[in-house]
Protein backbone atom coordinates (compact mmCIF):
# COMPACT_ATOMS: atom_id res chain seq x y z
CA UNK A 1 303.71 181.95 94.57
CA UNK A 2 306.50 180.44 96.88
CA UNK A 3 307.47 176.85 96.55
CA UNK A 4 309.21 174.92 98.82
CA UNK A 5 312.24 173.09 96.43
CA UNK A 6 313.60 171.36 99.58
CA UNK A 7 311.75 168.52 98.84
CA UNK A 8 313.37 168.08 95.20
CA UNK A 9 316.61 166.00 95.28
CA UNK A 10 318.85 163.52 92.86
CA UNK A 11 317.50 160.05 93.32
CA UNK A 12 320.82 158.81 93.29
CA UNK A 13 322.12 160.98 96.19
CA UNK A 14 320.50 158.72 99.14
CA UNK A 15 321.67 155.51 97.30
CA UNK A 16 325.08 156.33 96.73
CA UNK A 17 325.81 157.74 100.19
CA UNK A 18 324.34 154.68 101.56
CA UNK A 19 325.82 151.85 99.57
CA UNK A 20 329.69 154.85 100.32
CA UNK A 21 329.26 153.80 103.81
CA UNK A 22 328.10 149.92 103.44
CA UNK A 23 331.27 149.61 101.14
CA UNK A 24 333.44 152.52 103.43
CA UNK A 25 334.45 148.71 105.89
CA UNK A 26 336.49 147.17 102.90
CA UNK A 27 338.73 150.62 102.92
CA UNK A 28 339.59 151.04 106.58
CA UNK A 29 342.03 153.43 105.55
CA UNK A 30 340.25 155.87 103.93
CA UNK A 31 339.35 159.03 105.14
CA UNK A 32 336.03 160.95 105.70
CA UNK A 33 337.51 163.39 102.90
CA UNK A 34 338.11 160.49 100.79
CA UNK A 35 334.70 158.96 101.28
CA UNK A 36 333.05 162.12 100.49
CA UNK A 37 335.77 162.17 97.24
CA UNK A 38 334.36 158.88 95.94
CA UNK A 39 330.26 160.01 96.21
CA UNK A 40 331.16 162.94 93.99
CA UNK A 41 332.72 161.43 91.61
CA UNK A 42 330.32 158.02 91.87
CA UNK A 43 327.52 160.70 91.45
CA UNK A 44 329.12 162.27 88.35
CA UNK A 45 329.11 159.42 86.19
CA UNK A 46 325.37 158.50 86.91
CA UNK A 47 322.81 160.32 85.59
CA UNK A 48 320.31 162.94 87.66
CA UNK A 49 317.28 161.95 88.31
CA UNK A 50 315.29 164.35 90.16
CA UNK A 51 312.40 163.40 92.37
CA UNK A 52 310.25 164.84 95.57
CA UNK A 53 309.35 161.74 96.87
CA UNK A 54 311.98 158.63 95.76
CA UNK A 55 308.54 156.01 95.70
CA UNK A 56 307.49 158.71 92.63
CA UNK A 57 310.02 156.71 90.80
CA UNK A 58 310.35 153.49 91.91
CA UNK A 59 306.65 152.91 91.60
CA UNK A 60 306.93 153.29 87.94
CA UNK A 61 310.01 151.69 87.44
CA UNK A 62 310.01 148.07 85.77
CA UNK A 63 312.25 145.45 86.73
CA UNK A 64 314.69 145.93 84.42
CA UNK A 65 315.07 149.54 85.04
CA UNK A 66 315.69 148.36 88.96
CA UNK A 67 318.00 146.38 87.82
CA UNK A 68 320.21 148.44 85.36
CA UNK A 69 319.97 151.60 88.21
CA UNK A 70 321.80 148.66 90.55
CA UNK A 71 324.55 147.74 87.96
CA UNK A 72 325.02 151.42 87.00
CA UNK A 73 325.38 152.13 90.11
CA UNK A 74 327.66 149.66 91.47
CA UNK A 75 329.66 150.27 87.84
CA UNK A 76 329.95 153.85 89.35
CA UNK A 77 330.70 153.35 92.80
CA UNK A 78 333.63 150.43 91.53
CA UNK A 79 334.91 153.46 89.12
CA UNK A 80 334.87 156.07 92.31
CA UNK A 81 336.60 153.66 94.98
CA UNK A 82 339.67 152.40 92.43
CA UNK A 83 339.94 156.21 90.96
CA UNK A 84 340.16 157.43 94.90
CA UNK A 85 342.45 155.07 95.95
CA UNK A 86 344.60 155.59 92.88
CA UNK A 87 344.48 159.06 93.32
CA UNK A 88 345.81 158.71 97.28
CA UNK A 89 348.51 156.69 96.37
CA UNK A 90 349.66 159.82 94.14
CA UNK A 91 350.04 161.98 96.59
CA UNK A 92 346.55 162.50 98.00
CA UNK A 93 345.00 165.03 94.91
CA UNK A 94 341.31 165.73 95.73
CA UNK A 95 339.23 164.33 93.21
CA UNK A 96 335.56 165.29 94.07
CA UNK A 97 335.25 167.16 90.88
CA UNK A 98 335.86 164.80 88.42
């Protein structure tokens, strides 16, 4: 029996790339590098949460678990930008792996 994992993803991933480029206007001078730097590392420090369809989770989620995925997550992306830019200012050391 083949399955088609495709579908499975990290919850997380859509979110954070979205809310990367939302907040990508307040740091005109990053780069795309840089911008792909601070998803990696915003995605490290949440945890995985793997779904096919993302309404398989939100449909069961209560309102406080909405709520504490949106302050983890900003917590993470805040963490990602100032690490990034900190990290630039050093001499530009890739930082996708942390």
């Amino acid at each position: 029996m083949i399955s088609n994992f495709e579908q499975v993803h990290n919850y997380y991933e859509r979110l954070v790339f979205e809310e990367v480029v939302r907040h990508s206007a307040r740091y005109p001078d990053f780069t795309s590098d840089m911008l792909l730097d601070v998803a990696c590392v915003a995605l490290n420090r949440l945890p995985a949460r793997y779904v096919r369809h993302d309404v398989d989770l939100v449909f069961y989620l209560t309102e406080q678990e909405r709520h504490a995925i949106e302050q983890s997550m900003a917590a993470a992306l805040d963490y990602a930008f100032a690490l990034v830019s900190r990290r630039s200012a050093k001499g530009g050391v890739a930082v996708a792996a942390i």
